[in-house]
Protein backbone atom coordinates (compact mmCIF):
# COMPACT_ATOMS: atom_id res chain seq x y z
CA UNK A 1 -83.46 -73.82 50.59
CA UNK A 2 -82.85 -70.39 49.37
CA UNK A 3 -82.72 -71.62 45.77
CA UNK A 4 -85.96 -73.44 45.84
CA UNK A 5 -87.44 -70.04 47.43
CA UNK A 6 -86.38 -68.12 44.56
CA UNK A 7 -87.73 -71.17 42.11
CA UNK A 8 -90.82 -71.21 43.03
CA UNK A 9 -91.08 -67.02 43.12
CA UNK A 10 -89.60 -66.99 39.25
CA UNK A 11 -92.27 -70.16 38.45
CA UNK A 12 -95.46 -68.11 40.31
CA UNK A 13 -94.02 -64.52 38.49
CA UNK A 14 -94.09 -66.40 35.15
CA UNK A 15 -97.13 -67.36 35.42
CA UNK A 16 -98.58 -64.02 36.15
CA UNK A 17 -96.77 -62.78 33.66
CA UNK A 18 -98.33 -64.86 30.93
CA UNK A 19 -101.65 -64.24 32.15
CA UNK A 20 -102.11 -61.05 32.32
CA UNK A 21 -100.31 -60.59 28.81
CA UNK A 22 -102.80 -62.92 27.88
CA UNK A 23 -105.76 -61.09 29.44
CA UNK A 24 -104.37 -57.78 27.65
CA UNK A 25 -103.90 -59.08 23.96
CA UNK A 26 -107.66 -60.69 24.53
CA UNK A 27 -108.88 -57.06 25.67
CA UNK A 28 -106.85 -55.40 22.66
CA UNK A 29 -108.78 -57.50 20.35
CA UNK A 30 -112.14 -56.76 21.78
CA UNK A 31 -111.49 -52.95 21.70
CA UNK A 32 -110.19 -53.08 17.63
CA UNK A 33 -113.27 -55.62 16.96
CA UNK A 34 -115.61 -52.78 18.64
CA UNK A 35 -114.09 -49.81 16.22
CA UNK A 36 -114.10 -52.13 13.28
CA UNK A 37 -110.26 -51.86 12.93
CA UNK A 38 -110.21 -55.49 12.22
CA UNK A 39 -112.53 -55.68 9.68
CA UNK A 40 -110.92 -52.98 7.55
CA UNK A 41 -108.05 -54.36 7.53
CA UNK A 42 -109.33 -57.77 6.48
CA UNK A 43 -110.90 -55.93 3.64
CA UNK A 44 -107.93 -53.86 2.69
CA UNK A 45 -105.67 -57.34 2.98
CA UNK A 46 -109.11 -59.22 0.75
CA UNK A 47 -109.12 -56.13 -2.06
CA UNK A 48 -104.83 -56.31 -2.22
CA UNK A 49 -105.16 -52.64 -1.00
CA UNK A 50 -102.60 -52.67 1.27
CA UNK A 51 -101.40 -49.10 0.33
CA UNK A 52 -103.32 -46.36 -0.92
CA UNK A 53 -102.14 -44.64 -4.52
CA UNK A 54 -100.77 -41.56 -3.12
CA UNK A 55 -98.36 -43.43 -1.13
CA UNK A 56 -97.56 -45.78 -4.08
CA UNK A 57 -97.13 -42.76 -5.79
CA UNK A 58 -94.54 -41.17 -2.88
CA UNK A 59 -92.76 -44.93 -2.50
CA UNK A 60 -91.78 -44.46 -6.41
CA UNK A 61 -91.08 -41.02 -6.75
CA UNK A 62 -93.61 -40.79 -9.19
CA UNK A 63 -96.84 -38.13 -10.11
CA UNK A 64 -100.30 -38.34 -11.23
CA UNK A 65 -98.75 -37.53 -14.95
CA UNK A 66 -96.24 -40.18 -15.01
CA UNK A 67 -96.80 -42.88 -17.61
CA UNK A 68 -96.59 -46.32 -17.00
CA UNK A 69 -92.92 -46.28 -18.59
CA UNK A 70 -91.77 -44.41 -15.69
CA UNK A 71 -93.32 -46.08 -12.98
CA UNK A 72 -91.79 -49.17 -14.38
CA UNK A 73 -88.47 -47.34 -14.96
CA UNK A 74 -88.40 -46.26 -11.16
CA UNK A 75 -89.63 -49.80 -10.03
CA UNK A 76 -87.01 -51.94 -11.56
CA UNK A 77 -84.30 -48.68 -10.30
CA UNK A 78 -85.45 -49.13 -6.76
CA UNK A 79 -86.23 -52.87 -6.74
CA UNK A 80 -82.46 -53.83 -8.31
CA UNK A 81 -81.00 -51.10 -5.45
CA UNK A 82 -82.75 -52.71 -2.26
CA UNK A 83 -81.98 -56.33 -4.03
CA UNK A 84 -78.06 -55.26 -3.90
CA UNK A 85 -78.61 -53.47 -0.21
CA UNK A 86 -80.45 -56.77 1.01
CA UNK A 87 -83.24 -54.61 2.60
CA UNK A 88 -86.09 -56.99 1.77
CA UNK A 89 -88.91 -54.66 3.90
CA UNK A 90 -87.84 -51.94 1.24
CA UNK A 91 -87.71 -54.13 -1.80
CA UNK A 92 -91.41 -55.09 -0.87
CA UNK A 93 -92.60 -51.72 -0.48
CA UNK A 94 -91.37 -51.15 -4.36
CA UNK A 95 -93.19 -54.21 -4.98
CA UNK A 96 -96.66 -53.23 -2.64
CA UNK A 97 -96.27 -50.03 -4.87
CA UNK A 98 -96.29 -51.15 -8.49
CA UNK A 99 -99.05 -53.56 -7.81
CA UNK A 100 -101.49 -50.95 -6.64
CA UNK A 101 -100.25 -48.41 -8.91
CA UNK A 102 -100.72 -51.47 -11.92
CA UNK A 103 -104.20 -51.60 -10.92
CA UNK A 104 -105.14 -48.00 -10.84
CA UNK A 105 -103.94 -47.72 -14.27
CA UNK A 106 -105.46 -50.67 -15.49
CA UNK A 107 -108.57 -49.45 -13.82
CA UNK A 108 -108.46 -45.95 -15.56
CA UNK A 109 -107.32 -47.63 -19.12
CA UNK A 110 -110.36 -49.40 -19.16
CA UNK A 111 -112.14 -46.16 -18.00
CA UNK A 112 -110.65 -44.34 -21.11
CA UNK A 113 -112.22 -47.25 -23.56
């Protein structure tokens, strides 16, 4: 008797459980499509901007002056160091960071042309 008590408590807790976790990630969504925070990031994720340069720039160790032999020298350093470490959240960062730092100087080498 007892056991079925305490079934049927853990089955009707469950359930209101899920719903109102399911009522609160439906109301989180409606509050970031209302500030836009959605659609900012599906533009960021649409451009490939999914860091800004600065923070590229921090990620590699790198400056505004560095030439594109460094960055790559830094890249491959880091990249070869989080391959041997297995942190593959790290070795993705490196990676996030070249790309956008590739594109910002492609973008100002055709600038300069």
């Amino acid at each position: 008797m007892a056991a079925r008590v305490l079934a049927s408590l853990f089955v009707m807790t469950s359930g209101i459980i899920a719903r109102a976790c399911t009522q609160a990630y439906r109301q989180a969504l409606a509050n970031a499509s209302k500030t836009g925070v959605v659609h900012e990031a599906a533009q960021k994720i649409k451009r490939g901007l999914i860091i800004s340069e600065p923070e590229a720039r921090q990620i590699l160790g790198v400056t505004e002056k560095s030439s594109w032999d460094e960055v790559i020298k830094k890249y491959d350093t880091l990249f070869q160091r989080n391959a041997q470490n297995g942190s593959f959240y790290l070795q993705s960062k490196v990676h996030r960071a070249k790309e956008c730092l590739e594109a910002a100087y492609q973008k100002n080498s055709t600038r300069s042309v």
